[in-house]
PDB file of N, CA and C in Angstrom:
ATOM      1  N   UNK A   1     -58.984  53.637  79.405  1.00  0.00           N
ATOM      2  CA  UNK A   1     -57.788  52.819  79.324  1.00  0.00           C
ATOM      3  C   UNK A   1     -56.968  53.181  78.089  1.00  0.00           C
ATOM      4  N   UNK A   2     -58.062  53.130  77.098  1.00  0.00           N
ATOM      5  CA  UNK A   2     -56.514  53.630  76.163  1.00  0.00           C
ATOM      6  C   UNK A   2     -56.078  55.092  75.828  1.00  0.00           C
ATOM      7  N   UNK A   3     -57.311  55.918  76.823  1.00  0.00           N
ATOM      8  CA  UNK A   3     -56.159  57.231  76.668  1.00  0.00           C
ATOM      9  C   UNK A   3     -55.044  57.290  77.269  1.00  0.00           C
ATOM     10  N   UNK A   4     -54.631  56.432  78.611  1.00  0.00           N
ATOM     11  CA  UNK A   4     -54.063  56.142  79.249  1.00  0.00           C
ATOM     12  C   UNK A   4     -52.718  56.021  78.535  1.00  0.00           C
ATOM     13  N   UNK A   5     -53.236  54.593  77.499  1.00  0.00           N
ATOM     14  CA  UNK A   5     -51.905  54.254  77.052  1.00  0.00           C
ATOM     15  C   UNK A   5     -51.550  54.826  76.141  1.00  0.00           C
ATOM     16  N   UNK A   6     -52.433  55.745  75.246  1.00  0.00           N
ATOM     17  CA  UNK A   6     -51.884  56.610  74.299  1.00  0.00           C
ATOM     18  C   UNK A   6     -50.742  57.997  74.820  1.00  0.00           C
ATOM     19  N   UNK A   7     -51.341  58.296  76.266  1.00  0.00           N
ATOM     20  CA  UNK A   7     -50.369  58.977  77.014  1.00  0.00           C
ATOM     21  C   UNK A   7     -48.715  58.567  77.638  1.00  0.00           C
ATOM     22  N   UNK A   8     -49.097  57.592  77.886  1.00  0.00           N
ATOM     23  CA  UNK A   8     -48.151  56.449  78.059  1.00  0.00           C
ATOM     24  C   UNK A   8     -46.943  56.244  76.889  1.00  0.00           C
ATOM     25  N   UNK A   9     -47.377  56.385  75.791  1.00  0.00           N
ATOM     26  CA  UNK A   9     -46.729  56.087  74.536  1.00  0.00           C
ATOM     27  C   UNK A   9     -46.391  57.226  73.877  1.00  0.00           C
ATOM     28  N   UNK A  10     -47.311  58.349  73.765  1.00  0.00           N
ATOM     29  CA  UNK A  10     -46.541  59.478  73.702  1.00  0.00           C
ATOM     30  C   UNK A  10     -45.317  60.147  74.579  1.00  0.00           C
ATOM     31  N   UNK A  11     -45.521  59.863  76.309  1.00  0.00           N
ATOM     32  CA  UNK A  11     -44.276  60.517  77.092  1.00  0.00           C
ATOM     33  C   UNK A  11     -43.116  59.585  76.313  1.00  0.00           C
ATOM     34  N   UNK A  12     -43.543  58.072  76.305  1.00  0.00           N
ATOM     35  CA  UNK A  12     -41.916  57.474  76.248  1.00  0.00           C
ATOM     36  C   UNK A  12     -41.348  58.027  74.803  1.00  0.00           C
ATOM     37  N   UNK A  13     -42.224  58.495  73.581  1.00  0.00           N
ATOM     38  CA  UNK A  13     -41.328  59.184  72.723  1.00  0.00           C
ATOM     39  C   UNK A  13     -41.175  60.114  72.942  1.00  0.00           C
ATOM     40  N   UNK A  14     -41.682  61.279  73.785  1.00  0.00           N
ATOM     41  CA  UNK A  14     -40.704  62.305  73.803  1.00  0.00           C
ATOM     42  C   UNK A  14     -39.406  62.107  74.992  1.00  0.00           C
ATOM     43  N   UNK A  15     -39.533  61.326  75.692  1.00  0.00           N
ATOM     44  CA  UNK A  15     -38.271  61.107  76.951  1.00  0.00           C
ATOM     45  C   UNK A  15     -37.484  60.896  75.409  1.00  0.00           C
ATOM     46  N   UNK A  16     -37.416  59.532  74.453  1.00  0.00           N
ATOM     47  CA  UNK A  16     -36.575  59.343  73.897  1.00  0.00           C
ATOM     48  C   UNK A  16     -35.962  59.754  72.768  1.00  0.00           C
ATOM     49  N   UNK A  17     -36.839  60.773  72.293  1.00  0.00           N
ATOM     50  CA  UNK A  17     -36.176  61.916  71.114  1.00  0.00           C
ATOM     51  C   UNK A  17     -35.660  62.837  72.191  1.00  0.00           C
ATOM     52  N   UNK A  18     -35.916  63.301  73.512  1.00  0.00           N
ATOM     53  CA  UNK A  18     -35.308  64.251  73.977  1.00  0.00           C
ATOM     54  C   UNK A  18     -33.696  63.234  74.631  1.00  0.00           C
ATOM     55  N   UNK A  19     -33.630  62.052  74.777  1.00  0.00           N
ATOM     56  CA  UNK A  19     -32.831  61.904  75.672  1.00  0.00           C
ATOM     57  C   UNK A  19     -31.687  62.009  74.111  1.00  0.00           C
ATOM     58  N   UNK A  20     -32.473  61.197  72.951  1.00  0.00           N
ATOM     59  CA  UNK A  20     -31.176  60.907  71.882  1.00  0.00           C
ATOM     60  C   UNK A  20     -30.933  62.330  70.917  1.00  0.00           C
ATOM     61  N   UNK A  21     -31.590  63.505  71.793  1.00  0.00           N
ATOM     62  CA  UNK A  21     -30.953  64.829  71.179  1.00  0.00           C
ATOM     63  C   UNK A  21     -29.884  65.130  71.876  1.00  0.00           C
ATOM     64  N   UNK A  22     -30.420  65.171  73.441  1.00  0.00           N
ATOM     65  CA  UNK A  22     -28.874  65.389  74.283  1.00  0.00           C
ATOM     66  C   UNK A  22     -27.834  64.421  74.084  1.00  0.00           C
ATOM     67  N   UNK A  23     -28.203  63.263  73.766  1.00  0.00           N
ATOM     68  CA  UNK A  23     -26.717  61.947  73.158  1.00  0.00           C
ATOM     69  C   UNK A  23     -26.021  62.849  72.041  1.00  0.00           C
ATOM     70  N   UNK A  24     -26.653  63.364  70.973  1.00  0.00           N
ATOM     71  CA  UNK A  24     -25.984  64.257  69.910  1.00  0.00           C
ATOM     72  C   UNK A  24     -25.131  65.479  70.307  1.00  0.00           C
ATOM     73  N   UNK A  25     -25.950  66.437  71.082  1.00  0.00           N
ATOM     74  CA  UNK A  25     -25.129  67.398  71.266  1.00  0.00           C
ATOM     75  C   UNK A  25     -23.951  67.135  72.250  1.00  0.00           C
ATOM     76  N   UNK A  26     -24.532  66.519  72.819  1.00  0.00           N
ATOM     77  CA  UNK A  26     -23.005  65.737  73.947  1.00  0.00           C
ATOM     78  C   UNK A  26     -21.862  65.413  72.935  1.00  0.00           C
ATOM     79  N   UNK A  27     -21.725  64.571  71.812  1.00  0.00           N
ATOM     80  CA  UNK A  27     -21.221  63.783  71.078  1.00  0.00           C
ATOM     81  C   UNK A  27     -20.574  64.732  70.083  1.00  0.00           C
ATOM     82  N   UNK A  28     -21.219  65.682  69.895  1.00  0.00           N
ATOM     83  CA  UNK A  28     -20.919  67.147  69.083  1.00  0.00           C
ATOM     84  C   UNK A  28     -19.624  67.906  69.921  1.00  0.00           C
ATOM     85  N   UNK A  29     -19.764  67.492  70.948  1.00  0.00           N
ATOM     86  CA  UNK A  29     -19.033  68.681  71.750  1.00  0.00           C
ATOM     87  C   UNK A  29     -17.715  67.887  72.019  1.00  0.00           C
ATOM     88  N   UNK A  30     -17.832  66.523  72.024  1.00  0.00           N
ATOM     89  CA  UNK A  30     -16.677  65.294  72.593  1.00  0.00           C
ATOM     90  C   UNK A  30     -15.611  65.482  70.871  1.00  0.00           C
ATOM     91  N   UNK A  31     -16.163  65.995  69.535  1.00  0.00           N
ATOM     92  CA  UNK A  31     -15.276  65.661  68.258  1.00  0.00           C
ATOM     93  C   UNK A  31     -13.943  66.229  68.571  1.00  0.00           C
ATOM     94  N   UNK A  32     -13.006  66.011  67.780  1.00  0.00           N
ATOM     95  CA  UNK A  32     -11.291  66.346  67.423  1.00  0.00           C
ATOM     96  C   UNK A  32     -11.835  67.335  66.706  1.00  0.00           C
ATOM     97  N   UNK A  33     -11.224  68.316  66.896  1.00  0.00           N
ATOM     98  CA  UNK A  33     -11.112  69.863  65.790  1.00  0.00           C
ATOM     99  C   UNK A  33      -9.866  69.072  65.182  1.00  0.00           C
ATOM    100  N   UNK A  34     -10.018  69.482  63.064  1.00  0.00           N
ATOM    101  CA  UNK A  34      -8.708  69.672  62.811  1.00  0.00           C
ATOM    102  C   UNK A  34      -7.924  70.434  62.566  1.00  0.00           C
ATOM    103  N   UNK A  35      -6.668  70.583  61.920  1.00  0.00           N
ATOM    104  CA  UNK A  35      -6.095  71.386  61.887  1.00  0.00           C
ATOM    105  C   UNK A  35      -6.738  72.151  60.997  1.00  0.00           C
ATOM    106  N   UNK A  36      -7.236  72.110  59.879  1.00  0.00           N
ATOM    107  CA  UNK A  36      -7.944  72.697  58.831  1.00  0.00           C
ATOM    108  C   UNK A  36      -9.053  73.089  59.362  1.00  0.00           C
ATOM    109  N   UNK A  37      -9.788  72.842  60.271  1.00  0.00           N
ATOM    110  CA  UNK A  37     -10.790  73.188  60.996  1.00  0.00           C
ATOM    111  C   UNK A  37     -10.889  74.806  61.794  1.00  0.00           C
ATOM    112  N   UNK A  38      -9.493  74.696  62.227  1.00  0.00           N
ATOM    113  CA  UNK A  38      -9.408  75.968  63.450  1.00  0.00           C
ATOM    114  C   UNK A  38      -9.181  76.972  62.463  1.00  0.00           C
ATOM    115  N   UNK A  39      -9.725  78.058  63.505  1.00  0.00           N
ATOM    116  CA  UNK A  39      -9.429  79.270  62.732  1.00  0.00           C
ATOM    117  C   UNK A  39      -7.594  79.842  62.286  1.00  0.00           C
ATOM    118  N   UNK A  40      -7.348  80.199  60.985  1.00  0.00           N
ATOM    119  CA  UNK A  40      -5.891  80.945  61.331  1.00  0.00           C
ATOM    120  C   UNK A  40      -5.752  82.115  61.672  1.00  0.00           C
ATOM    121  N   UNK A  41      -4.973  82.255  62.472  1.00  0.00           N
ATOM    122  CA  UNK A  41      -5.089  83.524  62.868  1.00  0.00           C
ATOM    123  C   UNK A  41      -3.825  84.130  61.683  1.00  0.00           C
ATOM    124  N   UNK A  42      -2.376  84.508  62.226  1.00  0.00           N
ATOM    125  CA  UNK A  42      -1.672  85.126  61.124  1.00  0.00           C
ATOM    126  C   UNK A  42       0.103  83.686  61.753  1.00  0.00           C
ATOM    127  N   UNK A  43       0.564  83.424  60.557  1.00  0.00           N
ATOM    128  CA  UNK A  43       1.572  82.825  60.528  1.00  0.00           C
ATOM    129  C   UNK A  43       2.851  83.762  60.238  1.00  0.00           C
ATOM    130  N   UNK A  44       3.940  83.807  61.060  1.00  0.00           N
ATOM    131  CA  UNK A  44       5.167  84.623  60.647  1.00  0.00           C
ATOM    132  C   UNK A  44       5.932  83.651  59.666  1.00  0.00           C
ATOM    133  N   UNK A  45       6.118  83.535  58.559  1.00  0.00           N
ATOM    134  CA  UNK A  45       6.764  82.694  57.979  1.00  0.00           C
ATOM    135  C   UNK A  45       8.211  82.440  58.023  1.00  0.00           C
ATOM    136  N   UNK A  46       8.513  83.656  58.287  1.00  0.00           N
ATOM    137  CA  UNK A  46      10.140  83.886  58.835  1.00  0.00           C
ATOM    138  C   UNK A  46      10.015  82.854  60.454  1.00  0.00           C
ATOM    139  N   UNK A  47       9.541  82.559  61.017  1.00  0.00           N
ATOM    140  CA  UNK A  47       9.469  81.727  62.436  1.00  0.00           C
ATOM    141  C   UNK A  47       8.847  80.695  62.894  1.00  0.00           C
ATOM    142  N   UNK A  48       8.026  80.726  61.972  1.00  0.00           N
ATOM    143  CA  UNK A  48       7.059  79.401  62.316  1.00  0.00           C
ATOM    144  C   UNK A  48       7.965  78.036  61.607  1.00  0.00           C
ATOM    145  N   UNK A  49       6.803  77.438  63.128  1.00  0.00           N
ATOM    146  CA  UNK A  49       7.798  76.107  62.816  1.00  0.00           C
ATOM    147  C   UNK A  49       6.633  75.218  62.064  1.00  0.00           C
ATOM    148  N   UNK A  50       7.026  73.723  61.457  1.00  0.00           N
ATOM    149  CA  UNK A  50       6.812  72.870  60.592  1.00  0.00           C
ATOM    150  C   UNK A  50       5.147  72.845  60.952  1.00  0.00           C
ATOM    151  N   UNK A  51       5.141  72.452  61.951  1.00  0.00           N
ATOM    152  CA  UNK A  51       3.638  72.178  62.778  1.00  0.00           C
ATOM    153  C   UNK A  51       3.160  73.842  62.560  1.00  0.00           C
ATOM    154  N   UNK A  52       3.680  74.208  62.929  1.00  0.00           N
ATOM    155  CA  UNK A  52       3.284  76.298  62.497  1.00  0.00           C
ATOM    156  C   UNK A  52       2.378  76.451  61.443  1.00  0.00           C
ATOM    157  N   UNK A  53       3.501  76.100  60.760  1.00  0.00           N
ATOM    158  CA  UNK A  53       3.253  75.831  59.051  1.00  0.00           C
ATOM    159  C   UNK A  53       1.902  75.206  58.515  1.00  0.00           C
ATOM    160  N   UNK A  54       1.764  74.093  59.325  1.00  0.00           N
ATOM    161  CA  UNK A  54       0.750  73.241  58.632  1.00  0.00           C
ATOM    162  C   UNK A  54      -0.729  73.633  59.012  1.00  0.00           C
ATOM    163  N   UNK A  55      -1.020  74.137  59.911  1.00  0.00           N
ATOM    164  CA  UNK A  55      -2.150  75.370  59.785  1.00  0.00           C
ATOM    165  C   UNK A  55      -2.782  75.795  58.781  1.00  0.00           C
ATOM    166  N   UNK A  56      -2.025  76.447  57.962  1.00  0.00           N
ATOM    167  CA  UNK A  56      -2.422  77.314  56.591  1.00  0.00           C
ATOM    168  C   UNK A  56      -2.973  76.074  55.584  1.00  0.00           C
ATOM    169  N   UNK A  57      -4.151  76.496  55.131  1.00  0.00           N
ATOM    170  CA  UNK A  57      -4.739  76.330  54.340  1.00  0.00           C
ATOM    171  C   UNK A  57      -3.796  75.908  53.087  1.00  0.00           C
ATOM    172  N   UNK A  58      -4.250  74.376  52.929  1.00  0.00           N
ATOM    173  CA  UNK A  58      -3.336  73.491  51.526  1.00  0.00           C
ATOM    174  C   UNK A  58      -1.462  73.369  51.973  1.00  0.00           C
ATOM    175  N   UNK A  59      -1.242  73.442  52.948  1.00  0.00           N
ATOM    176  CA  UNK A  59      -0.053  73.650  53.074  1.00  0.00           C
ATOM    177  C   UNK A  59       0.310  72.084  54.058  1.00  0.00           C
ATOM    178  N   UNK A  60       0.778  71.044  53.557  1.00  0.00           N
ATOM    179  CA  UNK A  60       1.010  69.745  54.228  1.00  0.00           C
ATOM    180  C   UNK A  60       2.363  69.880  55.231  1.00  0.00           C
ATOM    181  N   UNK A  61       2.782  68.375  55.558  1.00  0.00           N
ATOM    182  CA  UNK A  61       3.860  68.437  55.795  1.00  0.00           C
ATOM    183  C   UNK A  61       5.555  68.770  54.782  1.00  0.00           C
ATOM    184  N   UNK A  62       5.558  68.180  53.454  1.00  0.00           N
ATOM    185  CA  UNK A  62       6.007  68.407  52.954  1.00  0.00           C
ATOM    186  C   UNK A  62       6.319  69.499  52.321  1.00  0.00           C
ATOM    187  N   UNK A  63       5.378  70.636  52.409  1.00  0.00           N
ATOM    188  CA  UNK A  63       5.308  71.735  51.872  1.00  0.00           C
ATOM    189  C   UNK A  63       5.740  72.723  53.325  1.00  0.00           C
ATOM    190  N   UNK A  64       5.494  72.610  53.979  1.00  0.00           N
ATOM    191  CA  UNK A  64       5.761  73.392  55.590  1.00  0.00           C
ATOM    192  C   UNK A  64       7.386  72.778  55.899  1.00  0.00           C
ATOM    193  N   UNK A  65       8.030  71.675  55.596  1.00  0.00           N
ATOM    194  CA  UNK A  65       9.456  71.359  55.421  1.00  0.00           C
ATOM    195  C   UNK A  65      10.236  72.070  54.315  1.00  0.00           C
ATOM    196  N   UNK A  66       9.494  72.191  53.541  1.00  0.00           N
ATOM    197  CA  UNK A  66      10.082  72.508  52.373  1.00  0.00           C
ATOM    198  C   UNK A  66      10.178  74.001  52.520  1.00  0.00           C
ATOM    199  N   UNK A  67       9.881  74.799  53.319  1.00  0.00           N
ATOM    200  CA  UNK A  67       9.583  75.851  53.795  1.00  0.00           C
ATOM    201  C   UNK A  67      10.806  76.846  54.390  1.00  0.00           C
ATOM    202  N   UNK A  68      10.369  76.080  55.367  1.00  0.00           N
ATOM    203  CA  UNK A  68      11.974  75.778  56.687  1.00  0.00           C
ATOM    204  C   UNK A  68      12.901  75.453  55.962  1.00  0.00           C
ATOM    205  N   UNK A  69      12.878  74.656  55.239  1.00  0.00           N
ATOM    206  CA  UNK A  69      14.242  74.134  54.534  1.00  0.00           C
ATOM    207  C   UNK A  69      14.878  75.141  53.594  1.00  0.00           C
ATOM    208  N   UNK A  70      13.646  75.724  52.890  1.00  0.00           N
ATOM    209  CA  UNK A  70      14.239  77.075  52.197  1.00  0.00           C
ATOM    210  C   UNK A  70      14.902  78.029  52.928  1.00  0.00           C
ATOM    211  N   UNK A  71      14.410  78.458  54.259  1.00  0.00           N
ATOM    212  CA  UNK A  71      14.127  79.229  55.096  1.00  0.00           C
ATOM    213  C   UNK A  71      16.112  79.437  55.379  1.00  0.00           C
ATOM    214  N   UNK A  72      15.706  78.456  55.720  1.00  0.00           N
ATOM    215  CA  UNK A  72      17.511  77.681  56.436  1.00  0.00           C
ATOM    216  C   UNK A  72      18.089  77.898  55.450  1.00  0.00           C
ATOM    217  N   UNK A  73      18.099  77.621  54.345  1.00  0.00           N
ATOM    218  CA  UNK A  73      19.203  77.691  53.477  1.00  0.00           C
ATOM    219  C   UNK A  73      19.848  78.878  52.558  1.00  0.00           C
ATOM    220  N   UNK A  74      18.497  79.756  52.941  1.00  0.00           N
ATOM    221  CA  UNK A  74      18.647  81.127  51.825  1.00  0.00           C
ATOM    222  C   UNK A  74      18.201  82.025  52.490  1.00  0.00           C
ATOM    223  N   UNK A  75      17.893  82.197  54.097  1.00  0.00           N
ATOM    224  CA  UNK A  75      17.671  83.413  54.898  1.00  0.00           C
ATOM    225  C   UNK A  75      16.171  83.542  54.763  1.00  0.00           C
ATOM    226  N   UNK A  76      15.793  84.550  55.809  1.00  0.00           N
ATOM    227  CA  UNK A  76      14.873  85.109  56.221  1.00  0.00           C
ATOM    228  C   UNK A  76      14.145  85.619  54.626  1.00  0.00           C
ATOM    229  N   UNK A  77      12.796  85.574  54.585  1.00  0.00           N
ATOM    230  CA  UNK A  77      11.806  85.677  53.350  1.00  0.00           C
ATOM    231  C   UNK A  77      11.425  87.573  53.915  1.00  0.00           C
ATOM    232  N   UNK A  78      11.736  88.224  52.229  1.00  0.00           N
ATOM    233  CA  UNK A  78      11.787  89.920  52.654  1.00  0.00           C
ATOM    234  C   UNK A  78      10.061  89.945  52.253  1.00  0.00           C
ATOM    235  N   UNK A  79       9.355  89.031  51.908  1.00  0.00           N
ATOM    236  CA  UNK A  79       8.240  89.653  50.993  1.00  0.00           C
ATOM    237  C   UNK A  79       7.380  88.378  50.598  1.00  0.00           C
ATOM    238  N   UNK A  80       6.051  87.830  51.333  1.00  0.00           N
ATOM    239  CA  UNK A  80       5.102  86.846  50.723  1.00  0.00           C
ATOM    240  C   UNK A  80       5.579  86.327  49.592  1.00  0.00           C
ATOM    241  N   UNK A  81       5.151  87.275  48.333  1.00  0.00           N
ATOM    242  CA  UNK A  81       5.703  86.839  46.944  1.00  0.00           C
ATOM    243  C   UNK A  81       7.188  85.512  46.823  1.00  0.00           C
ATOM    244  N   UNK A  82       7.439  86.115  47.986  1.00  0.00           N
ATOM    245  CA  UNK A  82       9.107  84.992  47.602  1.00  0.00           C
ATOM    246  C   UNK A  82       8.881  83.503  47.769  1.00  0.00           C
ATOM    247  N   UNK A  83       7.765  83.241  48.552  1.00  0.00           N
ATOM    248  CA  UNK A  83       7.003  81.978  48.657  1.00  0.00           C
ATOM    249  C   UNK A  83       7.103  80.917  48.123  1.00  0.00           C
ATOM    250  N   UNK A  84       6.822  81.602  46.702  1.00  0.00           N
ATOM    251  CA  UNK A  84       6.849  80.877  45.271  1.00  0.00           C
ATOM    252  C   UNK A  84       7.995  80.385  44.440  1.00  0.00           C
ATOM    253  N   UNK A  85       8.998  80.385  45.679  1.00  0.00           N
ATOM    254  CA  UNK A  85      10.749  80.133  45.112  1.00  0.00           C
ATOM    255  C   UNK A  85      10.723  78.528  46.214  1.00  0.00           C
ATOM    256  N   UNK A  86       9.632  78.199  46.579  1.00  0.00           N
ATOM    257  CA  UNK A  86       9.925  77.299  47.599  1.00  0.00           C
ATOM    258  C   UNK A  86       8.951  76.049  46.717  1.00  0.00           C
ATOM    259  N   UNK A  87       9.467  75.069  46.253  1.00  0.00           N
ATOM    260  CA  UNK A  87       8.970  73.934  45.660  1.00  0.00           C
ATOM    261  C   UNK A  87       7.587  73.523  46.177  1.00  0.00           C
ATOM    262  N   UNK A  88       6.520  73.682  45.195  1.00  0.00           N
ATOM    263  CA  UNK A  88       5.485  72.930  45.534  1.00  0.00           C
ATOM    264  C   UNK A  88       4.496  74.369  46.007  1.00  0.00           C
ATOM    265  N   UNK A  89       5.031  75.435  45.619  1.00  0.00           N
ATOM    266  CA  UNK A  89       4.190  76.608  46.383  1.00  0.00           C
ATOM    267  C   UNK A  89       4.270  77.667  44.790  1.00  0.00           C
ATOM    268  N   UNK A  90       2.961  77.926  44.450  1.00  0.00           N
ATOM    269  CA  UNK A  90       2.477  78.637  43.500  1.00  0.00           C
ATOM    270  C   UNK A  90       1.712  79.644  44.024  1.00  0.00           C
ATOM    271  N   UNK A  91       1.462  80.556  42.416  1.00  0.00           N
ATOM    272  CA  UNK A  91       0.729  81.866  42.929  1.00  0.00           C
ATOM    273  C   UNK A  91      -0.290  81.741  43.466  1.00  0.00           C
ATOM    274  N   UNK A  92      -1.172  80.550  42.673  1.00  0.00           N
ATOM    275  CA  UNK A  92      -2.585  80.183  43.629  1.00  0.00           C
ATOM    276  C   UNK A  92      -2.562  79.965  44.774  1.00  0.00           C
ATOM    277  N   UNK A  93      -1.489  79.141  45.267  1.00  0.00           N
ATOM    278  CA  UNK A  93      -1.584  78.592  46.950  1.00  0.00           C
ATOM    279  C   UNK A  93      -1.040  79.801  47.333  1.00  0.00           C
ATOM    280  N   UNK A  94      -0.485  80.878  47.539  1.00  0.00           N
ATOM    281  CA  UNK A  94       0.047  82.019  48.051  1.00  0.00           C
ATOM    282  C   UNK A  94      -0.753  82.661  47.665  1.00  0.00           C
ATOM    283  N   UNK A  95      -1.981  82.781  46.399  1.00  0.00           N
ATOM    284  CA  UNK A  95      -3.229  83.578  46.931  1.00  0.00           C
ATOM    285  C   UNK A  95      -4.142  83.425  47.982  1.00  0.00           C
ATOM    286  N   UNK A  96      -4.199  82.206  47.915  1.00  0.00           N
ATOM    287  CA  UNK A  96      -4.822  80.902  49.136  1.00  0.00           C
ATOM    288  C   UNK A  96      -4.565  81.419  50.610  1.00  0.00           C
ATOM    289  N   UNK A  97      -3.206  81.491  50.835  1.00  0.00           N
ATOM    290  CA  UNK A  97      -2.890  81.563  52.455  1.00  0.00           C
ATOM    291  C   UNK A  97      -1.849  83.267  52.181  1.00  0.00           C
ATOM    292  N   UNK A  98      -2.304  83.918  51.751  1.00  0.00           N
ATOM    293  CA  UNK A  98      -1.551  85.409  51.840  1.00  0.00           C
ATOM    294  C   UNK A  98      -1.963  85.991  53.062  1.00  0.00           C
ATOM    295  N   UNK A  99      -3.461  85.882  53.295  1.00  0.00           N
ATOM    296  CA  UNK A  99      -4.212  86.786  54.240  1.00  0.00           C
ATOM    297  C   UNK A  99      -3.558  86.328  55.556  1.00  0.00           C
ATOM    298  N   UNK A 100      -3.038  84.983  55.754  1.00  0.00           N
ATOM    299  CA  UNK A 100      -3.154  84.343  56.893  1.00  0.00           C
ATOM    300  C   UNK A 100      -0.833  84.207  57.181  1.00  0.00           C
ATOM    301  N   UNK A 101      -0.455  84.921  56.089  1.00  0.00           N
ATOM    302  CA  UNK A 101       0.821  85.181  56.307  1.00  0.00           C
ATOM    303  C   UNK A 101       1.405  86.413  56.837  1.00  0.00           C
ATOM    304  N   UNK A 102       2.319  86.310  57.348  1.00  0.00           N
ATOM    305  CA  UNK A 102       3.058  87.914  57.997  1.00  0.00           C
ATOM    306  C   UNK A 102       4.804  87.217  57.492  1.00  0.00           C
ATOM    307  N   UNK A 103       5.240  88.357  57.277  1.00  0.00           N
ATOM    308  CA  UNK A 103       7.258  88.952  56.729  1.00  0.00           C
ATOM    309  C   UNK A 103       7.295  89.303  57.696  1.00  0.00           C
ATOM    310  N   UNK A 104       7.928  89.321  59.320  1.00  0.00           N
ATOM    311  CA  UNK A 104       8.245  90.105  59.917  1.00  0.00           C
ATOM    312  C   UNK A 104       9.838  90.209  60.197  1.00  0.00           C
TER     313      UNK A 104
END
């Protein structure tokens, strides 16, 4: 009898570590990616739009407006480096997201 129930008591913990592993990976697979999450691939800075923008690594809304707004007002960007003429954008953050920029 009580190997019985020692058998008994062992299946129901493994049914229930196996059932509340598949609850996890299920639950794993249901999350929101964020934007900071996804991979970047390459941003044209000359074209991308605000939401474009905000992709790149440290780069908010205000800084991705501020962007465009340069963009608009003083033409097409000849060269990464010029980046740093756009408020709120330094050499560090343009070391930050260089790899993930394109001038085209």
């Amino acid at each position: 009898m009580n190997k019985i129930l020692f058998i008994a008591v062992l299946l129901s913990q493994v049914f229930l570590s196996t059932s509340a592993l598949a609850k996890s990976q299920s639950d794993q697979g249901s999350q929101p990616v964020s934007a900071e999450s996804k991979a970047v691939r390459y941003v044209n800075i000359n074209t991308a739009s605000v939401a474009e923008l905000r992709v790149l690594p440290g780069i908010g809304i205000k800084k991705a407006q501020a962007i465009v707004a340069h963009r608009t007002d003083r033409g097409n960007f000849r060269k990464k480096e010029e980046l740093t003429q756009v408020k709120g954008i330094n050499v560090k953050l343009l070391a930050k997201i260089e790899s993930h920029i394109r001038v085209k």
